[in-house]
PDB file of N, CA and C in Angstrom:
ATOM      1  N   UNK A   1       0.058 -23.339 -24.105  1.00  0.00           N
ATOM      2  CA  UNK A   1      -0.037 -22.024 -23.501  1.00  0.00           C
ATOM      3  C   UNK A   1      -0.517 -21.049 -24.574  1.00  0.00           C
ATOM      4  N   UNK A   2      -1.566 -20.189 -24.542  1.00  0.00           N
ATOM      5  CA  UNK A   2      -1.826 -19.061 -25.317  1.00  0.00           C
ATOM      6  C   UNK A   2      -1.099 -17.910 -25.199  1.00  0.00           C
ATOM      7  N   UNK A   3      -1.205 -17.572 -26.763  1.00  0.00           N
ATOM      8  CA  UNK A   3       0.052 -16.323 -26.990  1.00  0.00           C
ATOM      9  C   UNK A   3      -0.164 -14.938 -25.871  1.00  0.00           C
ATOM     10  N   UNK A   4      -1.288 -14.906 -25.222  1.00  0.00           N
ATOM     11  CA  UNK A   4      -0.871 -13.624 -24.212  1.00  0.00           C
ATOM     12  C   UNK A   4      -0.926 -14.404 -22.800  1.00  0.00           C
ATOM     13  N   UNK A   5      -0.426 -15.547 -22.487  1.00  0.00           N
ATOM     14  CA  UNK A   5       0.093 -16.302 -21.320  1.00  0.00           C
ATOM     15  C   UNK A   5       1.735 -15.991 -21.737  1.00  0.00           C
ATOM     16  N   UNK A   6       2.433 -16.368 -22.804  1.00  0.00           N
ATOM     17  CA  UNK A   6       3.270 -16.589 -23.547  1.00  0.00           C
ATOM     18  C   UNK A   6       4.418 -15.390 -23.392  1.00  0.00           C
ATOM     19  N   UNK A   7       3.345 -14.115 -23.435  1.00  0.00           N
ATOM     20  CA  UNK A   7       3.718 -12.046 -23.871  1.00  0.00           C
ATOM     21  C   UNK A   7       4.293 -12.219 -22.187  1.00  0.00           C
ATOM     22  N   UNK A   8       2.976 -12.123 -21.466  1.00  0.00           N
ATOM     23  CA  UNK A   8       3.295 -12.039 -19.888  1.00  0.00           C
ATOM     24  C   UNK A   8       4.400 -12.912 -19.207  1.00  0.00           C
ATOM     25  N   UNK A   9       4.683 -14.261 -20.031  1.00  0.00           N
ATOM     26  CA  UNK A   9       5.992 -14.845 -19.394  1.00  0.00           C
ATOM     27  C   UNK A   9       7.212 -14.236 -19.433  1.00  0.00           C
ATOM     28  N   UNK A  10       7.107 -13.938 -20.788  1.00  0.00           N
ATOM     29  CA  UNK A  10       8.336 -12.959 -21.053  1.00  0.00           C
ATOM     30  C   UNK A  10       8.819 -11.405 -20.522  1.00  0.00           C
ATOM     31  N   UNK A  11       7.820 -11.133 -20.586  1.00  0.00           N
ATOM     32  CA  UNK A  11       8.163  -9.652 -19.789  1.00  0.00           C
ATOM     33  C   UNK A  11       8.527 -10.476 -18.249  1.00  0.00           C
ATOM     34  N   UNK A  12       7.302 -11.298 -17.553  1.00  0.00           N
ATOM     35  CA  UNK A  12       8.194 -11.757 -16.194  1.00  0.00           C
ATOM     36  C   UNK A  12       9.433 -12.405 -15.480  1.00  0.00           C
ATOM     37  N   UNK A  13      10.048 -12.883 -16.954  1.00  0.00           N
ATOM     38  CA  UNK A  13      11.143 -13.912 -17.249  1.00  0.00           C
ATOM     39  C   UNK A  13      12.201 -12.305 -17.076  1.00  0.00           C
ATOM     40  N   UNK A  14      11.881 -11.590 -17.977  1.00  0.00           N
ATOM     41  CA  UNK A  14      12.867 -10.380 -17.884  1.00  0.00           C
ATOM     42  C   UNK A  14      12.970  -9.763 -16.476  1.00  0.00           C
ATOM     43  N   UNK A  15      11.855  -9.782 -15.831  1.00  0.00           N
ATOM     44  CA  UNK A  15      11.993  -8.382 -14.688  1.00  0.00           C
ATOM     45  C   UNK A  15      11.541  -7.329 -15.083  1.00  0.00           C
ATOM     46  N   UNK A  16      10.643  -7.251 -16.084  1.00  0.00           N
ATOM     47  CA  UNK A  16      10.095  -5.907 -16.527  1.00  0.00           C
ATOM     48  C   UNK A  16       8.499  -5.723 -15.895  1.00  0.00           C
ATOM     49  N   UNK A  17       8.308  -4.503 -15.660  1.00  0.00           N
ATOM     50  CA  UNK A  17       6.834  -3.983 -15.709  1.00  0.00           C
ATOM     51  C   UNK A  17       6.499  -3.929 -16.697  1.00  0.00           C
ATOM     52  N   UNK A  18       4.862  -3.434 -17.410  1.00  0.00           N
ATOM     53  CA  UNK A  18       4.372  -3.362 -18.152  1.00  0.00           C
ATOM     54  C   UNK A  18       4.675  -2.089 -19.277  1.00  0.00           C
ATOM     55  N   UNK A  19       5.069  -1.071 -18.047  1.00  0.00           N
ATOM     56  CA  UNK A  19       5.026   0.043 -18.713  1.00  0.00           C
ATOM     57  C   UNK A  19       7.220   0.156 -19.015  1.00  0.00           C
ATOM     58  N   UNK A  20       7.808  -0.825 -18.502  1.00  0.00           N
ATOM     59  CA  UNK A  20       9.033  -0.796 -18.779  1.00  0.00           C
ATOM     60  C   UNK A  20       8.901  -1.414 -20.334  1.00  0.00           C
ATOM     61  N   UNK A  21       8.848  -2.530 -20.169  1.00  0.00           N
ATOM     62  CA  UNK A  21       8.759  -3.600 -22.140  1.00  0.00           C
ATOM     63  C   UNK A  21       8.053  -2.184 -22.944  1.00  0.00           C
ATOM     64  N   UNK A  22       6.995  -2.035 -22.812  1.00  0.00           N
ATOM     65  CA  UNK A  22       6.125  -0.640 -23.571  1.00  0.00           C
ATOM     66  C   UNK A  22       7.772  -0.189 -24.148  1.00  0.00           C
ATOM     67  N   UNK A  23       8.465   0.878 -23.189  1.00  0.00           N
ATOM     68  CA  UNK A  23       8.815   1.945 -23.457  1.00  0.00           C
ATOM     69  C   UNK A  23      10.017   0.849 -24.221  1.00  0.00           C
ATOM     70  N   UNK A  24      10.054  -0.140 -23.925  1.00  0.00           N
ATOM     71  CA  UNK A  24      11.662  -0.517 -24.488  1.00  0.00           C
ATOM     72  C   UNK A  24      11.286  -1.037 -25.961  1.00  0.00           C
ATOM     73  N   UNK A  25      10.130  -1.097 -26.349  1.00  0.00           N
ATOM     74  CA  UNK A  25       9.752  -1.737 -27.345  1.00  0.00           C
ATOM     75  C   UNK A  25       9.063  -1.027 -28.447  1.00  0.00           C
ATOM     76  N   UNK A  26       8.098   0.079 -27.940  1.00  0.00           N
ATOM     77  CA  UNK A  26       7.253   0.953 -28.875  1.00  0.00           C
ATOM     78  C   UNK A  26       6.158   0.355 -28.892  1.00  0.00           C
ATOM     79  N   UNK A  27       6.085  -0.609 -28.297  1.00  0.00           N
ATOM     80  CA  UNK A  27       3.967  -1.178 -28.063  1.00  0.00           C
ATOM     81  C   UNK A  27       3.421  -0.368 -27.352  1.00  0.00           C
ATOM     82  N   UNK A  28       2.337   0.165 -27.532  1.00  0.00           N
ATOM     83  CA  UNK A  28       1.342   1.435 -26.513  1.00  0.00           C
ATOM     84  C   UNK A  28       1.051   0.402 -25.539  1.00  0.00           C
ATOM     85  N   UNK A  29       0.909   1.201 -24.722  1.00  0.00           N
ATOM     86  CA  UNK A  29       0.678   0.913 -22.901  1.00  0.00           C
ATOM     87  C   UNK A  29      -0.517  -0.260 -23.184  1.00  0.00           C
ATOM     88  N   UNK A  30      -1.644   0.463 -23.669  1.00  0.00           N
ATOM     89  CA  UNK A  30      -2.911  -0.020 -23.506  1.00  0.00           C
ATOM     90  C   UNK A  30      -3.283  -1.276 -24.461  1.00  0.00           C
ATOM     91  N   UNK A  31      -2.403  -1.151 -25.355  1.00  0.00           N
ATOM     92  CA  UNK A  31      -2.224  -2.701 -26.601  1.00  0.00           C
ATOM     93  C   UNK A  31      -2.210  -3.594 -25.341  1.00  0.00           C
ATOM     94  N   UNK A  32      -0.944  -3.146 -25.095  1.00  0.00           N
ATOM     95  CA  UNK A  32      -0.233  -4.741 -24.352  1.00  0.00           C
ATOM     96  C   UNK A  32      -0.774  -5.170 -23.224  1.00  0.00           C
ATOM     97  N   UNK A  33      -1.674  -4.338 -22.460  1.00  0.00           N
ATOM     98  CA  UNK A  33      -2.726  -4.398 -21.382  1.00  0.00           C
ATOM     99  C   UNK A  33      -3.527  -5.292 -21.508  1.00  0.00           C
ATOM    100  N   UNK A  34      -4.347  -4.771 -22.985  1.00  0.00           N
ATOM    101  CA  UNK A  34      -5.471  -5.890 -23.749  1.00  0.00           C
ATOM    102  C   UNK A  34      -5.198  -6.463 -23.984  1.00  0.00           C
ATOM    103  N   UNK A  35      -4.152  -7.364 -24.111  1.00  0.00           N
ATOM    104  CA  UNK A  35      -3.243  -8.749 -24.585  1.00  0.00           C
ATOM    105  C   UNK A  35      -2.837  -9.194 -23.010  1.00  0.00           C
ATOM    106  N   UNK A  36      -2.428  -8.992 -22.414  1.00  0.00           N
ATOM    107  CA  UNK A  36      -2.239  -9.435 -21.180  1.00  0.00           C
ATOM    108  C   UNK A  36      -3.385  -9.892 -19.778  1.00  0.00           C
ATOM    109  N   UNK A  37      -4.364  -9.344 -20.645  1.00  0.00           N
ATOM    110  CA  UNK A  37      -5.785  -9.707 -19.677  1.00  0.00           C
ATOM    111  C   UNK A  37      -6.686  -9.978 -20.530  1.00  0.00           C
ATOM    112  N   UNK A  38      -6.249 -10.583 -21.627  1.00  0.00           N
ATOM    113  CA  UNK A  38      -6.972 -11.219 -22.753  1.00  0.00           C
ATOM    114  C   UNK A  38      -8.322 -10.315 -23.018  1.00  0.00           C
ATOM    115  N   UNK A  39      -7.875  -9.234 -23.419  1.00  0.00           N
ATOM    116  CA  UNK A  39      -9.377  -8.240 -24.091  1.00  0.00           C
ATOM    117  C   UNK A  39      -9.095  -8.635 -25.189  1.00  0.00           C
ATOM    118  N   UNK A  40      -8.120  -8.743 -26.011  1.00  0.00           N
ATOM    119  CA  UNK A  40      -7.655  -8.830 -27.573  1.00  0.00           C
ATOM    120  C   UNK A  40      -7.015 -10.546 -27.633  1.00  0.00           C
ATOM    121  N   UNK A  41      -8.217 -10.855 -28.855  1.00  0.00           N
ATOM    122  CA  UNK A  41      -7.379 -12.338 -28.810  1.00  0.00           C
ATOM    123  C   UNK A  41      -6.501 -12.599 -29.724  1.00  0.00           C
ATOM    124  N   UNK A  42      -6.446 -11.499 -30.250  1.00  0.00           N
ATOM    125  CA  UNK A  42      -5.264 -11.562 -31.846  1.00  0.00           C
ATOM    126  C   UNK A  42      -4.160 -10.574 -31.323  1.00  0.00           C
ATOM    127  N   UNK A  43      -3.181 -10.775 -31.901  1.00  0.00           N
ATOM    128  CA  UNK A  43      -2.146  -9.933 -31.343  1.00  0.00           C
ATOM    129  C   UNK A  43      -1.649 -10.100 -33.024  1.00  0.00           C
ATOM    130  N   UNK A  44      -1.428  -8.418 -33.274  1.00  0.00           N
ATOM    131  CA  UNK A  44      -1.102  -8.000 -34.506  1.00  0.00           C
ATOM    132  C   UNK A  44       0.155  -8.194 -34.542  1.00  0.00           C
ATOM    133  N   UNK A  45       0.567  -9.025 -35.937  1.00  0.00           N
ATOM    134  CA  UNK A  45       1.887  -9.016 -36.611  1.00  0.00           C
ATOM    135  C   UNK A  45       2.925  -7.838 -36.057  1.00  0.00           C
ATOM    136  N   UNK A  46       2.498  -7.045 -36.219  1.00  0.00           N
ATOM    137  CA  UNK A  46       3.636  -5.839 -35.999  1.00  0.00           C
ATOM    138  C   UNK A  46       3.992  -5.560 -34.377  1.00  0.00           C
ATOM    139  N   UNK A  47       3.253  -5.983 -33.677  1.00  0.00           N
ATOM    140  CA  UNK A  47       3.240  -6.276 -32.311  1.00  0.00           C
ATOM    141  C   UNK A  47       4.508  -7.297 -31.960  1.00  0.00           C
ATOM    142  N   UNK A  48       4.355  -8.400 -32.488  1.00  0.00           N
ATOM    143  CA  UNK A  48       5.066  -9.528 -32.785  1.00  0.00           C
ATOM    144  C   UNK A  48       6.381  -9.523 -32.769  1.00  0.00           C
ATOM    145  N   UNK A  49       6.432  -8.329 -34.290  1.00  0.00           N
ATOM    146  CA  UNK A  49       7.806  -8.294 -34.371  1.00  0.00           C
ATOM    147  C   UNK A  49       8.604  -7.374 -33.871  1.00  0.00           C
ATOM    148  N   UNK A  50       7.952  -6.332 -33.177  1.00  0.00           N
ATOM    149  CA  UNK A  50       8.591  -5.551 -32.081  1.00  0.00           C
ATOM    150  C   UNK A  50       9.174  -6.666 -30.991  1.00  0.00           C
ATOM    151  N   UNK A  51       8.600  -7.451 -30.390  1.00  0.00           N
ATOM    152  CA  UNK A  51       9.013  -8.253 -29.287  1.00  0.00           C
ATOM    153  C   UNK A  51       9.643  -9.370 -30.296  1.00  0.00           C
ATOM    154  N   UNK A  52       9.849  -9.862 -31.296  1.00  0.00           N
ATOM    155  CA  UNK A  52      10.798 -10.763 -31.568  1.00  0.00           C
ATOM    156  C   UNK A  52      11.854 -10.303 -32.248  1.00  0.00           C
ATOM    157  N   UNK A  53      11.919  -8.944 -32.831  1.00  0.00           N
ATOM    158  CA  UNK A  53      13.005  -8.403 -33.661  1.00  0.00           C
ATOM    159  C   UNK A  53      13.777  -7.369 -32.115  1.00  0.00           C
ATOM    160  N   UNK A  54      13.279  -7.271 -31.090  1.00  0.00           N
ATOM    161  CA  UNK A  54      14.226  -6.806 -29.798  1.00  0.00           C
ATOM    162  C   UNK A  54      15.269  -7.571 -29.448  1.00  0.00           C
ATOM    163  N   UNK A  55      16.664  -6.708 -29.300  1.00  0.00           N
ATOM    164  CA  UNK A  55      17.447  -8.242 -28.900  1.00  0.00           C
ATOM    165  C   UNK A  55      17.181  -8.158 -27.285  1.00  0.00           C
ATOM    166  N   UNK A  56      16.410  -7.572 -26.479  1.00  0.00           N
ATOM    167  CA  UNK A  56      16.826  -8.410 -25.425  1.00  0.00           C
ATOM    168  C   UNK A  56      15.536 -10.088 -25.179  1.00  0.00           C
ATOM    169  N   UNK A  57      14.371  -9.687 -26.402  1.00  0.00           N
ATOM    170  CA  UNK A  57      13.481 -10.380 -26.161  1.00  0.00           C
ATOM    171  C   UNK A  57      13.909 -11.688 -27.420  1.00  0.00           C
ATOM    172  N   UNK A  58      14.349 -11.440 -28.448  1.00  0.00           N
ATOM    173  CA  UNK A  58      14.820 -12.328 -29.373  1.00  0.00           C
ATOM    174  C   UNK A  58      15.107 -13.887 -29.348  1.00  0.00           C
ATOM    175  N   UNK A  59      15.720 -13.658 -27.920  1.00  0.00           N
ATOM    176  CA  UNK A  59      15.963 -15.392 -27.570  1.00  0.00           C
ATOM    177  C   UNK A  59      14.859 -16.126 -27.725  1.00  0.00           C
ATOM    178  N   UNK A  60      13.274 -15.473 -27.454  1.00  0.00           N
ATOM    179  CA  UNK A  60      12.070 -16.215 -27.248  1.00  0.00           C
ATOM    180  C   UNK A  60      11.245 -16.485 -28.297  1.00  0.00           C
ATOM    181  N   UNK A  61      11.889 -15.781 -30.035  1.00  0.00           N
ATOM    182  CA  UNK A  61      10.898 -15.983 -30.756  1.00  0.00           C
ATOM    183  C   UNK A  61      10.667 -17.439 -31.251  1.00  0.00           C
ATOM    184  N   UNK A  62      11.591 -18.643 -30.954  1.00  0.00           N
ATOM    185  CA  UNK A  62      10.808 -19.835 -31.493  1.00  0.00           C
ATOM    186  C   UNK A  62      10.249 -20.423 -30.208  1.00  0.00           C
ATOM    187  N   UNK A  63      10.360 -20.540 -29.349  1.00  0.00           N
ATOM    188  CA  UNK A  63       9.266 -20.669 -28.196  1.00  0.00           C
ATOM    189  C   UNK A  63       8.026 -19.791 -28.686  1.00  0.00           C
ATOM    190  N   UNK A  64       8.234 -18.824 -28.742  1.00  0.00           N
ATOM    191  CA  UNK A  64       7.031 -17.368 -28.717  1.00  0.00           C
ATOM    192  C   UNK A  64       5.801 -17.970 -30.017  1.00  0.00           C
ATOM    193  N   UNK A  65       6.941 -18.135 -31.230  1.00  0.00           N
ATOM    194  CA  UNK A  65       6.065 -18.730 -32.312  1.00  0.00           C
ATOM    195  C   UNK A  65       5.366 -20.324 -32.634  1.00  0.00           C
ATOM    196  N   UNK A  66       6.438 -21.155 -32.021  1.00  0.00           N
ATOM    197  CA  UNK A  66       6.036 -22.700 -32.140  1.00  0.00           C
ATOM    198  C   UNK A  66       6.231 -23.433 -31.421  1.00  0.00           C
ATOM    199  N   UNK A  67       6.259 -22.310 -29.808  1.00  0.00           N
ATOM    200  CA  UNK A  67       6.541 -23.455 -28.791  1.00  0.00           C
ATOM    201  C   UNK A  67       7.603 -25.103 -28.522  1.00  0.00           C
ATOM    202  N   UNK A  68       8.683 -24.224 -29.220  1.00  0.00           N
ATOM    203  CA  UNK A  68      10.088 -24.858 -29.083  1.00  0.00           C
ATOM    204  C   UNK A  68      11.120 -23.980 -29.100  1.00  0.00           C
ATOM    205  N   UNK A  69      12.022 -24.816 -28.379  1.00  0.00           N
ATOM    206  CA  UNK A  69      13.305 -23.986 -27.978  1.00  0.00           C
ATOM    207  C   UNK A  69      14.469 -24.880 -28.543  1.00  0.00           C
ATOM    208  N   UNK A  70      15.367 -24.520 -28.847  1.00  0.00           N
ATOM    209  CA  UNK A  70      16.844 -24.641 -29.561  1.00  0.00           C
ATOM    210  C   UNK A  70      17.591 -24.052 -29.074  1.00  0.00           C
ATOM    211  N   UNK A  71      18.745 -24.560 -28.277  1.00  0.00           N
ATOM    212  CA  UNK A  71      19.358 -24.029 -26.624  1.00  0.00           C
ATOM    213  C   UNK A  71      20.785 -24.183 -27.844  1.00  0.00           C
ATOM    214  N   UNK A  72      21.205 -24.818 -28.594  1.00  0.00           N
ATOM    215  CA  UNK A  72      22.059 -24.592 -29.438  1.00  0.00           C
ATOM    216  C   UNK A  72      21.806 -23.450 -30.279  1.00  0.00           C
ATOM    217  N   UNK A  73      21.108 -22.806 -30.504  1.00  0.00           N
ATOM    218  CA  UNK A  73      21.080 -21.389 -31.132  1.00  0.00           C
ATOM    219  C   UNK A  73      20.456 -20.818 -29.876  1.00  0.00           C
ATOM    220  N   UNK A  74      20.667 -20.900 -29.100  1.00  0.00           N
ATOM    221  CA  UNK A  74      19.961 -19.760 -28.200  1.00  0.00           C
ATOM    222  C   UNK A  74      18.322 -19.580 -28.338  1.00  0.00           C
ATOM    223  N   UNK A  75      17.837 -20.148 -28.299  1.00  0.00           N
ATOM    224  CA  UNK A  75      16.275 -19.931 -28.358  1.00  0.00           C
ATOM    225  C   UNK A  75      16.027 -20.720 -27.421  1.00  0.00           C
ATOM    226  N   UNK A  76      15.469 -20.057 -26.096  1.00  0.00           N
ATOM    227  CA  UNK A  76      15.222 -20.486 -25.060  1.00  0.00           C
ATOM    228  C   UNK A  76      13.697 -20.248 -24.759  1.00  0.00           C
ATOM    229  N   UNK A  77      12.959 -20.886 -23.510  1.00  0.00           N
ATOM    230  CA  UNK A  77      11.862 -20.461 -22.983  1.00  0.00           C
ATOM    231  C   UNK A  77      11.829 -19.599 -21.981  1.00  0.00           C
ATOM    232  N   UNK A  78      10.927 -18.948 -21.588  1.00  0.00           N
ATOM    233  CA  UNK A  78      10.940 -18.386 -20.132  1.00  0.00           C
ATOM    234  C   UNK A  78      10.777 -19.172 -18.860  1.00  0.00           C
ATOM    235  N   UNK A  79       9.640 -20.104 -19.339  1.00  0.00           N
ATOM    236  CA  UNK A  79       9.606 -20.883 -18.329  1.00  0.00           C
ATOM    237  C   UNK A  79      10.315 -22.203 -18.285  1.00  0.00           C
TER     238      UNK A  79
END
């Protein structure tokens, strides 16, 4: 799965809109737009760690980063 298949699971795994994660996170509206409809194929570090240093998104950063999950530490997938 590519990392903005990956962004969009997670916000849908939550129940969030686009412009809800935004405000809960500090990513501009229009970043996460271009990552979500693949205008941007890089998604900047600092992007990253807004959504992996969040605790409600946190559970997902070793899925998010290496596509594995560790259900004994809590690192789960969305899907």
């Amino acid at each position: 799965m590519e990392l903005f298949e990956k962004l969009r699971e997670i916000r849908r795994a939550e129940g969030l809109t686009q412009v809800q994660l935004c405000e809960s996170t500090g990513i501009n509206l229009s970043t996460w737009k271009s990552y979500e409809l693949q205008r941007r194929k890089e998604v900047s570090s600092l992007e990253l760690l807004k959504i992996t240093m969040h605790p409600q998104f946190k559970k997902y950063t070793l899925w998010l980063m290496c596509d594995e999950t560790a259900l004994e530490c809590g690192q789960v997938s969305p899907v």
